[in-house]
Protein backbone atom coordinates (compact mmCIF):
# COMPACT_ATOMS: atom_id res chain seq x y z
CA UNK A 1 -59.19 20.39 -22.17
CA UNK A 2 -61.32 17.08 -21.37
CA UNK A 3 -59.28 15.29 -24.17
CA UNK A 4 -56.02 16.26 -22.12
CA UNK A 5 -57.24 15.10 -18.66
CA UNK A 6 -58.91 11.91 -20.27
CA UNK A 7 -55.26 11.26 -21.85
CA UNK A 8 -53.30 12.19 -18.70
CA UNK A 9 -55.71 9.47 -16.73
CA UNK A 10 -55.17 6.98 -19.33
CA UNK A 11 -51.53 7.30 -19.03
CA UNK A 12 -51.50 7.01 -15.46
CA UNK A 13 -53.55 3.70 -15.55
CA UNK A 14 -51.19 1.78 -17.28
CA UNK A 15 -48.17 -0.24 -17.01
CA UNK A 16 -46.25 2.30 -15.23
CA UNK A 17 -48.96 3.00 -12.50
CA UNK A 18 -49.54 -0.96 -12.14
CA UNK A 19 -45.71 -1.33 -11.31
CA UNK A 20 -46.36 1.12 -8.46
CA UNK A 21 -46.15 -0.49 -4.64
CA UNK A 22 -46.85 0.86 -1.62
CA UNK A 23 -43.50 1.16 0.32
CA UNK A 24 -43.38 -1.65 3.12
CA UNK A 25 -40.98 -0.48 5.61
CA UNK A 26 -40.57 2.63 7.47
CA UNK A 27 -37.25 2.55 6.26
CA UNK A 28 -38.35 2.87 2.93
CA UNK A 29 -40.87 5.56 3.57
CA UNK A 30 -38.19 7.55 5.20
CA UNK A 31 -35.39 6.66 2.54
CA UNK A 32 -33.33 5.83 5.45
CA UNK A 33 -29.44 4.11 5.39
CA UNK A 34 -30.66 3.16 9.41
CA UNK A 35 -30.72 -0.31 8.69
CA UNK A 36 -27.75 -0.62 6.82
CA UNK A 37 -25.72 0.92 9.71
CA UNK A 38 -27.31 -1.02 12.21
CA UNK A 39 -26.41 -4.18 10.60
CA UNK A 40 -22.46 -2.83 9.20
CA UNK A 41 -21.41 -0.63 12.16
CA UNK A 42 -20.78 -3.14 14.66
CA UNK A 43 -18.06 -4.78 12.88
CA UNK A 44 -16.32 -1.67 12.82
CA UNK A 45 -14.01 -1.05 15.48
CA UNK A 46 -11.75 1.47 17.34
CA UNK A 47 -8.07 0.58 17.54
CA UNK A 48 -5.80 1.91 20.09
CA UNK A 49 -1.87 1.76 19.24
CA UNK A 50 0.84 2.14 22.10
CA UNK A 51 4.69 1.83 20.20
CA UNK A 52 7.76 2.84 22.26
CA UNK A 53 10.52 4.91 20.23
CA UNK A 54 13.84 6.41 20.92
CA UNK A 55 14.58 9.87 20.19
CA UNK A 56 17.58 11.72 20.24
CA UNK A 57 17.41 15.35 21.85
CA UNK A 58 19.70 18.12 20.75
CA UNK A 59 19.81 21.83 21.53
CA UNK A 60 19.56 22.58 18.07
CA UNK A 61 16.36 20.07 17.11
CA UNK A 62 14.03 23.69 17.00
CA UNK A 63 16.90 25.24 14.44
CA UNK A 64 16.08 25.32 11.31
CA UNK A 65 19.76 25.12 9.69
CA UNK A 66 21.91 23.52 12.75
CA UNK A 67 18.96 21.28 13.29
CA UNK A 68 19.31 19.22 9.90
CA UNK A 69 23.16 18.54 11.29
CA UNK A 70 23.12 18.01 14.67
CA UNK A 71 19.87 15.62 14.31
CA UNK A 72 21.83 12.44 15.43
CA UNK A 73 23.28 14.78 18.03
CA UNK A 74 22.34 13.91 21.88
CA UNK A 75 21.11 10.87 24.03
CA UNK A 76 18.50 8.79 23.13
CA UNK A 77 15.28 8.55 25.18
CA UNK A 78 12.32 6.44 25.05
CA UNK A 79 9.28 7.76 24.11
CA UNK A 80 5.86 6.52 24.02
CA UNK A 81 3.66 6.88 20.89
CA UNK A 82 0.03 6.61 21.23
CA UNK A 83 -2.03 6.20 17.99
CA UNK A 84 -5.72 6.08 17.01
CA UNK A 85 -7.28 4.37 13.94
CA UNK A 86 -10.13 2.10 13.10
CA UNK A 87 -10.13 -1.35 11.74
CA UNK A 88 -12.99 -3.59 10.13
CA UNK A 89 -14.28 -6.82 11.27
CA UNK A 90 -13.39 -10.00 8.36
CA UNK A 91 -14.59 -13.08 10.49
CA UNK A 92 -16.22 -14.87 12.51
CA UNK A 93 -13.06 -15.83 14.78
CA UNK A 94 -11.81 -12.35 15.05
CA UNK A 95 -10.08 -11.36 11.74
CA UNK A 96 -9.51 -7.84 11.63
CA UNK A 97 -8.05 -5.06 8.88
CA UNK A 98 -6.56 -2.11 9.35
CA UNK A 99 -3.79 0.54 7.90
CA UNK A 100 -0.15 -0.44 8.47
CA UNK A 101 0.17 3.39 10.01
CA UNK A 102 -2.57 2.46 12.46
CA UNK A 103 -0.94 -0.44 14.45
CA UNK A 104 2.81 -0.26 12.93
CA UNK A 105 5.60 -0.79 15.45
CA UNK A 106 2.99 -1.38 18.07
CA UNK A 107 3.82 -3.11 21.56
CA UNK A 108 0.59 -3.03 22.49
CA UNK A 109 -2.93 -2.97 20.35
CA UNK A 110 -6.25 -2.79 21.83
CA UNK A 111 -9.21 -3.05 19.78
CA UNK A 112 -13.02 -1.46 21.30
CA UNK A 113 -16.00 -3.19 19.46
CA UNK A 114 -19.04 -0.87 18.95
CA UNK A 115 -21.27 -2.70 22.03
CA UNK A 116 -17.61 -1.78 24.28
CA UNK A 117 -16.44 -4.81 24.60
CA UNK A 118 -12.67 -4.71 24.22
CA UNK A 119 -9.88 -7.00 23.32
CA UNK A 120 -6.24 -7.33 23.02
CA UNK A 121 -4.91 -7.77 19.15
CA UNK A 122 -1.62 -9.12 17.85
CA UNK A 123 -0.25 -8.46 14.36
CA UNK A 124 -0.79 -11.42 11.73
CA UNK A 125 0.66 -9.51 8.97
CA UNK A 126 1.81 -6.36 8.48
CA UNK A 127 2.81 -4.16 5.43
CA UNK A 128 3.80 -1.31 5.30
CA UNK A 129 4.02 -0.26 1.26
CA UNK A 130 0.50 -1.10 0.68
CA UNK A 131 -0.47 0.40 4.23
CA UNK A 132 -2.27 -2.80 5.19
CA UNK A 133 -2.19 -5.21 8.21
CA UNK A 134 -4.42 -8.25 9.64
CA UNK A 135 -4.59 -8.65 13.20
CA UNK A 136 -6.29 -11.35 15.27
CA UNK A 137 -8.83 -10.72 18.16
CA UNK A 138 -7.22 -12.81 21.37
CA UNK A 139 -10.17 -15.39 22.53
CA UNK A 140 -12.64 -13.90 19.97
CA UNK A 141 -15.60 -16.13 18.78
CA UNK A 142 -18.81 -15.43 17.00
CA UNK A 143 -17.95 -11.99 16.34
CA UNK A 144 -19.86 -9.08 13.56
CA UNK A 145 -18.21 -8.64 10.70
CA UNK A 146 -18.30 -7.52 7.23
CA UNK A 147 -18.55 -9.77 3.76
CA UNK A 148 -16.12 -8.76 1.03
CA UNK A 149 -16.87 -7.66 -2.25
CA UNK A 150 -14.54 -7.88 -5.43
CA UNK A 151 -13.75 -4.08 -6.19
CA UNK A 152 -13.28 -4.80 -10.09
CA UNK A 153 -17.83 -4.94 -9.94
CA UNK A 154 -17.57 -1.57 -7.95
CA UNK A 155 -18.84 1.45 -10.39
CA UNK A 156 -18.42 5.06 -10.57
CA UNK A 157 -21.92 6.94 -9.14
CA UNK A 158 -22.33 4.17 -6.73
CA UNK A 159 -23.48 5.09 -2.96
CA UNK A 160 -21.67 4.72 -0.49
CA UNK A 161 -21.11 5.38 3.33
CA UNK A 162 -18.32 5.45 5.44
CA UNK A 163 -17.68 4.76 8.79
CA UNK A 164 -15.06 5.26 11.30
CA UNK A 165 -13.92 7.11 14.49
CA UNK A 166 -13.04 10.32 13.09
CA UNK A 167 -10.48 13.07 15.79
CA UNK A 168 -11.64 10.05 18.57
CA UNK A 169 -15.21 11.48 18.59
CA UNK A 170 -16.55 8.03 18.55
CA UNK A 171 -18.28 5.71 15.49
CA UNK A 172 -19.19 7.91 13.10
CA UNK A 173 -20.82 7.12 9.23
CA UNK A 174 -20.65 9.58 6.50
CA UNK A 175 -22.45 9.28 2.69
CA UNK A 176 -21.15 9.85 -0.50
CA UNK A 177 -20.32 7.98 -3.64
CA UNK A 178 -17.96 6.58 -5.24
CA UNK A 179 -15.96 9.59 -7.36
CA UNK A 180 -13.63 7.78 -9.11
CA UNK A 181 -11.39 4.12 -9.48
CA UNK A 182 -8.50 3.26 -10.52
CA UNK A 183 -6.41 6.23 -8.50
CA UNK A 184 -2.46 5.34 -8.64
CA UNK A 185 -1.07 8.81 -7.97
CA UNK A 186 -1.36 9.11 -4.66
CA UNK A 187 1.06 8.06 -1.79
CA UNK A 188 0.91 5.91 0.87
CA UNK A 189 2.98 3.59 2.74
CA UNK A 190 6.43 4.17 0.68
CA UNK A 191 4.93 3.73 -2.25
CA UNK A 192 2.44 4.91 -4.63
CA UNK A 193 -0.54 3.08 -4.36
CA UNK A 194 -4.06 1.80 -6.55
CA UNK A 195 -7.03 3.32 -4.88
CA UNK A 196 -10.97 3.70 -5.09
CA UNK A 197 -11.97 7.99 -4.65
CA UNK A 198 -14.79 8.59 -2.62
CA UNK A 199 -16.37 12.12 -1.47
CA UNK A 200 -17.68 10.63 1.76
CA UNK A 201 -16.03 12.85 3.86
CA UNK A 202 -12.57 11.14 6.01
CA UNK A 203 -10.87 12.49 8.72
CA UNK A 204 -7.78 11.87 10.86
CA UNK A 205 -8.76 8.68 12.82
CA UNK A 206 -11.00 6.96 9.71
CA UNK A 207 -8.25 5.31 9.00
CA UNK A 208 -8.56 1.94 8.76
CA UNK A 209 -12.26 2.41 8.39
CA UNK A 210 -15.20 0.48 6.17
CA UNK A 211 -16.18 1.97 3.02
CA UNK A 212 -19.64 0.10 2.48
CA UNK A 213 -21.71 -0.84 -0.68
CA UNK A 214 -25.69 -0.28 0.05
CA UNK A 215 -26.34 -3.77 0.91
CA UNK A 216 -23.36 -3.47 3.55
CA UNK A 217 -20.22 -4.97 1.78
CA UNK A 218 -16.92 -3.83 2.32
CA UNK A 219 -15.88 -2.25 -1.14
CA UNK A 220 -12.39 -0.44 0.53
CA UNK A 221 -10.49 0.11 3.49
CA UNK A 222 -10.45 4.33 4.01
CA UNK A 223 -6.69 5.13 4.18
CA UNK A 224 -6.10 9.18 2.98
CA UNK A 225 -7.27 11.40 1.32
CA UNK A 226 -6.49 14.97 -0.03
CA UNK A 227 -6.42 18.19 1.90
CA UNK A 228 -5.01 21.35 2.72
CA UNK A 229 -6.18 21.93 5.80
CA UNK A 230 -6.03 18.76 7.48
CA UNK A 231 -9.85 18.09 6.95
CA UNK A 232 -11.96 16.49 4.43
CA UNK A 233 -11.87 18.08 1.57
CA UNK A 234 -14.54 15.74 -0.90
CA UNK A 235 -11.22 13.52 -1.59
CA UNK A 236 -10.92 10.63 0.15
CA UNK A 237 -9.22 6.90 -0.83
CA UNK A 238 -9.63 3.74 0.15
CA UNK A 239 -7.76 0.33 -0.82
CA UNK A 240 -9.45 -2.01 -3.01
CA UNK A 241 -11.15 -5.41 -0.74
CA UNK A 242 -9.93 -7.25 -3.29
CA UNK A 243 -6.33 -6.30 -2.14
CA UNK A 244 -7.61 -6.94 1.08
CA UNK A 245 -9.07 -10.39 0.53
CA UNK A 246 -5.12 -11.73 -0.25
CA UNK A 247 -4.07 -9.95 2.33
CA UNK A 248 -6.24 -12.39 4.68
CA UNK A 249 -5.71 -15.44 2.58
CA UNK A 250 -2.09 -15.32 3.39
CA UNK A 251 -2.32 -14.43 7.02
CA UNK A 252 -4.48 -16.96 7.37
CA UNK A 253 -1.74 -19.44 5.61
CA UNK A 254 0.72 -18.49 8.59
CA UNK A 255 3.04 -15.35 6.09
CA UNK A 256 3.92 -12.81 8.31
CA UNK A 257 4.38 -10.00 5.19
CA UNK A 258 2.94 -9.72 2.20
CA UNK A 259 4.52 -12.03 -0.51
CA UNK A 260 3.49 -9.76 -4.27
CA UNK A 261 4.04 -11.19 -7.63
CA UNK A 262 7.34 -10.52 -9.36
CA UNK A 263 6.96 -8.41 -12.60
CA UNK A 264 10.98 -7.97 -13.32
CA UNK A 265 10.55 -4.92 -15.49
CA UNK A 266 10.35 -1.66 -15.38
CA UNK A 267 7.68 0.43 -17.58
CA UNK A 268 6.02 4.10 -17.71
CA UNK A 269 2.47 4.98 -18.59
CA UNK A 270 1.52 5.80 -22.05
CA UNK A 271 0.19 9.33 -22.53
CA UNK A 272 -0.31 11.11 -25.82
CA UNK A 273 2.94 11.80 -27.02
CA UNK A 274 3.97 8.38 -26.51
CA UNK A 275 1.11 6.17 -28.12
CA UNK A 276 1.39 7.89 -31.67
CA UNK A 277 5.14 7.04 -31.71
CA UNK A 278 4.10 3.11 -30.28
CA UNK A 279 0.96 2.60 -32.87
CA UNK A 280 -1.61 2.95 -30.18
CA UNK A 281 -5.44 5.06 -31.43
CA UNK A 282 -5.27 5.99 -27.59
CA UNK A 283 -2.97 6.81 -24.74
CA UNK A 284 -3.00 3.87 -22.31
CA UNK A 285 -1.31 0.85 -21.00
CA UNK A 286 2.44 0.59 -19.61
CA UNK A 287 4.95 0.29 -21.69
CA UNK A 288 8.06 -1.51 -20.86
CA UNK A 289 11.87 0.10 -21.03
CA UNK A 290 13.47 -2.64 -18.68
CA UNK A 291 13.02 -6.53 -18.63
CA UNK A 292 14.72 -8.91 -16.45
CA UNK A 293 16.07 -11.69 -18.02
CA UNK A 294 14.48 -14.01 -15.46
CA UNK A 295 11.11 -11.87 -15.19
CA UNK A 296 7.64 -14.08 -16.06
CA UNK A 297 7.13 -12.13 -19.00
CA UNK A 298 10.32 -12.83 -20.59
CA UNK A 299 9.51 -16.19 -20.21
CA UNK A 300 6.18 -15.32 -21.72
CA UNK A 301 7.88 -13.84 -25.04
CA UNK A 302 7.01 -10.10 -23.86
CA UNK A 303 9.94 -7.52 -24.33
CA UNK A 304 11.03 -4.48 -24.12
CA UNK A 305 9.02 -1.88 -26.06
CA UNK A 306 5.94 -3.87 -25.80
CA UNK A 307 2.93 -1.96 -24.26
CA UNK A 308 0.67 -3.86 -21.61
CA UNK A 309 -2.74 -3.19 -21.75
CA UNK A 310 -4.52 -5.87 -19.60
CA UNK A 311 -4.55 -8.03 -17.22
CA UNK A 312 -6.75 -10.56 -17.37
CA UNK A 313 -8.94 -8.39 -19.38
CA UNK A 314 -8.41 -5.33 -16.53
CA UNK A 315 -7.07 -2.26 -18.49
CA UNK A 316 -3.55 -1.81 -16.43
CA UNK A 317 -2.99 2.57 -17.18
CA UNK A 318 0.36 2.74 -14.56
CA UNK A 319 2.92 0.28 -13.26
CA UNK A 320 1.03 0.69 -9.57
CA UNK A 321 -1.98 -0.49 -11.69
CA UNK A 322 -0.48 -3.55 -12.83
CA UNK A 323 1.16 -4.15 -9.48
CA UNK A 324 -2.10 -3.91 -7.88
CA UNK A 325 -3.46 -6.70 -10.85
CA UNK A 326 -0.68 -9.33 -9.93
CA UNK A 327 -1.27 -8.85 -6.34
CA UNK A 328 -4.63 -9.24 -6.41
CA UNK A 329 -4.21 -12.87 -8.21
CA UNK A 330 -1.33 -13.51 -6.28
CA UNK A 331 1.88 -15.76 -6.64
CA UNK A 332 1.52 -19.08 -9.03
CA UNK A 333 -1.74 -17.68 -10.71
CA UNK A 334 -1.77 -17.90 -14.16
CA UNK A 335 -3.14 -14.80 -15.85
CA UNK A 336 -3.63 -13.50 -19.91
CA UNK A 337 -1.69 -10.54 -20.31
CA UNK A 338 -3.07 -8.20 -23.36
CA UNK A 339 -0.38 -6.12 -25.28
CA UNK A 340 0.54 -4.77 -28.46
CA UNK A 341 4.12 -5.15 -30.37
CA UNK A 342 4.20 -2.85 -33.37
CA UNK A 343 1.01 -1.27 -33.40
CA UNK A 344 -0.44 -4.95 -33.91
CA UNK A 345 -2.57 -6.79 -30.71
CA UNK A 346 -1.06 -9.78 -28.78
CA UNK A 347 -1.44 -12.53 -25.93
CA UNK A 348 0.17 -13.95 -23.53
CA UNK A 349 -0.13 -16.38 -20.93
CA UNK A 350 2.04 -15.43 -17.75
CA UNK A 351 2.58 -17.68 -14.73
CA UNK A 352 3.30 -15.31 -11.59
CA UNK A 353 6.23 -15.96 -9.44
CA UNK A 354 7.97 -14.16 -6.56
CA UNK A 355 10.78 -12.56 -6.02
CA UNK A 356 14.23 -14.56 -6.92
CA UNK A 357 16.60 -14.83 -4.62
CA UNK A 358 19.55 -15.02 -7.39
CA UNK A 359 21.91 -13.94 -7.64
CA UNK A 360 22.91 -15.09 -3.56
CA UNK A 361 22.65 -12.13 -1.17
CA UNK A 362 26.47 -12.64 0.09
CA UNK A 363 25.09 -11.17 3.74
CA UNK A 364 28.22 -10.18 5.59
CA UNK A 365 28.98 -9.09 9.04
CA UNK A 366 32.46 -7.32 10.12
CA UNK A 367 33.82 -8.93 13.12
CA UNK A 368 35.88 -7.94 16.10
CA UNK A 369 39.14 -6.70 15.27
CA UNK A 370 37.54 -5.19 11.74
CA UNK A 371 37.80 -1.63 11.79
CA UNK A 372 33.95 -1.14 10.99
CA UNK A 373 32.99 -4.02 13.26
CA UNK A 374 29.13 -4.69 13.25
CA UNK A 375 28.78 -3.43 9.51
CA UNK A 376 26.45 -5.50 8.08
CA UNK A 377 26.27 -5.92 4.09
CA UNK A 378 24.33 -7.91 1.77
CA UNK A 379 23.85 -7.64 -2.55
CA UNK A 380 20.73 -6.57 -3.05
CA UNK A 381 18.43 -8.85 -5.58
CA UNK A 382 15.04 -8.83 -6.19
CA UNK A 383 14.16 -10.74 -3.22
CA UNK A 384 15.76 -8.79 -0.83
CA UNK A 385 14.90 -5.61 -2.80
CA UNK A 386 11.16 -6.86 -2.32
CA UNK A 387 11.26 -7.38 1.29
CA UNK A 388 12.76 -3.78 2.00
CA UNK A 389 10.59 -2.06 -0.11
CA UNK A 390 13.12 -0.92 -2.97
CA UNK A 391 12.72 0.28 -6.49
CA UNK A 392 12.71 -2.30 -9.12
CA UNK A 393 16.34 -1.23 -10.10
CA UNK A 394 17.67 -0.77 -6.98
CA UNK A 395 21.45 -2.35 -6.93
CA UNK A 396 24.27 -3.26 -5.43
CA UNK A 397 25.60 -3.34 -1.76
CA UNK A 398 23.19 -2.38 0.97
CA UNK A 399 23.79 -1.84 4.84
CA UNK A 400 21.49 -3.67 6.90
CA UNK A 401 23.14 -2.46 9.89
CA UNK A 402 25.92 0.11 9.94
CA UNK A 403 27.46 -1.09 13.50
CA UNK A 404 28.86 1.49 15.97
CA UNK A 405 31.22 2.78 14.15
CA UNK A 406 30.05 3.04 10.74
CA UNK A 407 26.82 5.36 12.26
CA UNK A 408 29.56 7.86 13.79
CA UNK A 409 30.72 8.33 10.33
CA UNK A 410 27.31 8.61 8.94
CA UNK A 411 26.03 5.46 7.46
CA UNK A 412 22.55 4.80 7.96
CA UNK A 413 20.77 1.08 7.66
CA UNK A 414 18.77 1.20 4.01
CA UNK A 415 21.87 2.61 2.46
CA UNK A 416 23.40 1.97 -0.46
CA UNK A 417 27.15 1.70 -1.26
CA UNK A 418 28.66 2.81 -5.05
CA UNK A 419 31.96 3.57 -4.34
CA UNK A 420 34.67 3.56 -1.65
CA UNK A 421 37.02 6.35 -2.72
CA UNK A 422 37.22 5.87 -6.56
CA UNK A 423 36.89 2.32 -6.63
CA UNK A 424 32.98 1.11 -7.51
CA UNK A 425 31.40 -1.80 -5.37
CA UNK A 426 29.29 -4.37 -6.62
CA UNK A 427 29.86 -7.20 -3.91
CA UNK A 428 30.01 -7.12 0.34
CA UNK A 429 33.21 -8.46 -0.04
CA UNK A 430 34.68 -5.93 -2.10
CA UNK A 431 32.83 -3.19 0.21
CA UNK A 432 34.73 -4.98 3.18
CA UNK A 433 38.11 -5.30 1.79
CA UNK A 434 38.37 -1.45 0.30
CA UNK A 435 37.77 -0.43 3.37
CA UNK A 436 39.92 -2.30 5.40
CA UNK A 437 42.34 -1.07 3.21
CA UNK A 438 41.39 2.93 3.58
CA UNK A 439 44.00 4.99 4.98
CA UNK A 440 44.00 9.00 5.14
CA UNK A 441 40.70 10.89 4.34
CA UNK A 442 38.23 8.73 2.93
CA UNK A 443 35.11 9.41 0.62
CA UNK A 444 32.20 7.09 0.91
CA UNK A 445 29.76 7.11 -1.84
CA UNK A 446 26.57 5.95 -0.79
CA UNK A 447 22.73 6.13 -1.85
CA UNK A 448 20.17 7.19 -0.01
CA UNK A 449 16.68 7.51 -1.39
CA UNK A 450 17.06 9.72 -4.35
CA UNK A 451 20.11 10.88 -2.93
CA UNK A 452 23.45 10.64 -3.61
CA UNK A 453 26.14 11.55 -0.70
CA UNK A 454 29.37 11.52 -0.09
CA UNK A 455 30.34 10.56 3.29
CA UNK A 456 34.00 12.07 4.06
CA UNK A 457 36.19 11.05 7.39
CA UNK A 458 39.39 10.11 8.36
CA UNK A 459 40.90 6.64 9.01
């Protein structure tokens, strides 16, 4: 027995008991995140959201089959839409971050700093399929805010604390850590986005809310998360502030939406039935079924069938992945792209450009005397398809605006026309002339979404 205590004491005497220190704070002695919310919190703020809409009200909106029909059915009336959010301090001069379906639409944006001081905001850049917008502070100076970290050094297990104003409560912080990265199959915006998982609980009005590091950087921006019952259910996501960090650089460079690298393909992840047939030892990367003949990585000697794996030595799992990787360097960056050809590992060098405007949009507005008169038309290319928010192979004739009379027969703006009658349309002008030259019942075949109608009337 005395052998056993004289060991234990000789254990406790050495290195590991001389490393020891007596804690120096109160903080410390209480293990307490006090500090770090007293120095974050402040650049956190409340935003308030006022947008006017028009509605149309029917006697049959509250029916559940007449309703779907008669939905355009009725007078319009203005309506005011009030929305509540939070947003996160970037700057010194009043920079501020938020979600796109915080402040979207908004006439009129008031932001409420965490000592109650409050000022009016105006929209810098706004958009709306990453669910991201800058605004600027008006008259702000010397103001709290929040430094930036790159996401790509953020780790699984980390802690981490939110903070927000949750149902309008008021500023509220919430712990967790992060659960997972690299999330691309969850929605937001119109599109699926990349996303850091977090289990510190999110609720309606976190949105556009700081998700902190322990030394009070801003690792993501809290956007949505997963639930049932409208609560917080453990999942919550927040974009990447690396995402949010070119965001800023190009509102600050006077763009007022957000310009993403072109890719010009189209690709699918790899799971296990797909890497054994592709020479892969694992399941991962994107491989590529479509390639634009003008895309970067054409030009780079990449085609179709090769797999992507990296980015600038970033594994890239889905397309939103990779979309999130360009985006993040942003246009004329020049990045290595890993990828394998035959079961056998290859490089790349890829320059990153935008969006071409080729082949010429052909915009085209019917005039008076035209029997759809106000129709407006344009060829979609990638461009255009990039600035509203399109699939990748999107194509064809869109309507920008369908003008009185093409709504009454049921075109909507965002449409896409295939065929009038049993003729096919690639160009406005052919869209224009077939149906000038309609006569009788008429069949338009249009796109919408993944849907494909036919709208029927008589001319």
């Amino acid at each position: 027995m005395r052998l056993f205590l004289a060991l234990a004491l000789a254990l406790l005497s050495g290195p590991a008991l001389s490393e020891t220190r007596v804690p120096e704070s109160r903080a410390e002695i209480s293990l307490s995140f006090a500090p770090l919310v007293r120095e974050a919190a402040p650049a956190v703020v409340n935003i308030y959201a006022r947008r006017v809409v028009e509605t149309r009200r029917s006697p049959f909106a509250e029916d559940p089959f007449f309703g779907e029909f008669f939905r355009e059915f009725g007078q319009r009336q203005p309506r005011v839409q009030n929305s509540l959010g939070s947003g996160v301090i970037l700057s010194d001069d009043g920079i501020v971050v938020s979600n796109y379906h915080v402040i979207g639409q908004a006439t009129d944006i008031s932001v409420v700093l965490n000592d109650r001081r409050e000022y009016s905001a105006s929209v810098l850049l706004a958009d709306e399929q990453s669910d991201l917008a800058i605004l600027q502070l008006d008259g702000a100076s010397d103001m709290p805010h929040l430094p930036l970290r790159d996401s790509d050094t953020v780790e699984v297990g980390e802690l981490t604390l939110a903070i927000g104003n949750p149902f309008g409560v008021g500023q509220t912080v919430s712990s967790g850590i992060v659960s997972g990265l690299a999330r691309s199959g969850v929605a937001t915006g119109n599109m699926r986005g990349y996303f850091i998982q977090t289990d510190a609980p999110i609720n309606p009005g976190n949105s556009g809310g700081a998700l902190i590091d322990t030394r009070g950087r801003l690792i993501g921006i809290n956007t949505s998360i997963l639930t049932r019952s409208g609560g917080s259910n453990g999942i919550g996501f927040a974009i990447p502030a690396s995402l949010v960090a070119q965001f800023v650089a190009q509102a600050r460079d006077g763009q007022d939406r957000f310009l993403r690298p072109w890719a010009g393909m189209n690709g699918q992840a790899v799971d296990a039935d797909l890497s054994d047939g592709l020479g892969l030892a694992l399941p991962g990367g994107v491989v590529i079924s479509e390639l634009h003949a003008a895309s970067p990585f054409a030009a780079a000697g990449i085609v179709v069938g090769d797999v992507i794996l990296a980015v600038d030595d970033l594994p890239v799992n889905t397309p939103a992945e990779m979309i999130y990787r360009m985006s993040v360097r942003g246009i004329g960056a020049s990045v290595t792209v890993d990828y394998m050809r035959g079961g056998r590992p290859a490089e790349a060098r890829v320059t990153l450009i935008a969006p071409p405007d080729d082949p010429p949009r052909e915009e085209l507005v019917l005039g008076r005397g035209d029997r759809f008169e106000g129709l407006r038309l344009a060829r979609l290319n990638p461009a255009l398809r990039d600035e509203l928010g399109l699939a990748a192979n999107a194509s064809g004739v869109i309507v920008l605006e369908p003008g009185a009379v093409g709504a009454r027969i049921g075109l909507r703006a965002g449409d896409i026309l295939l065929a009038v009658g049993r003729y096919a349309i690639e160009r406005p002008s052919e869209a224009a002339r077939l149906l000038a030259q309609a006569s009788g019942r008429v069949a338009v075949q249009v796109q919408r979404g993944n849907r494909r109608l036919a709208l029927r009337f008589r001319v």
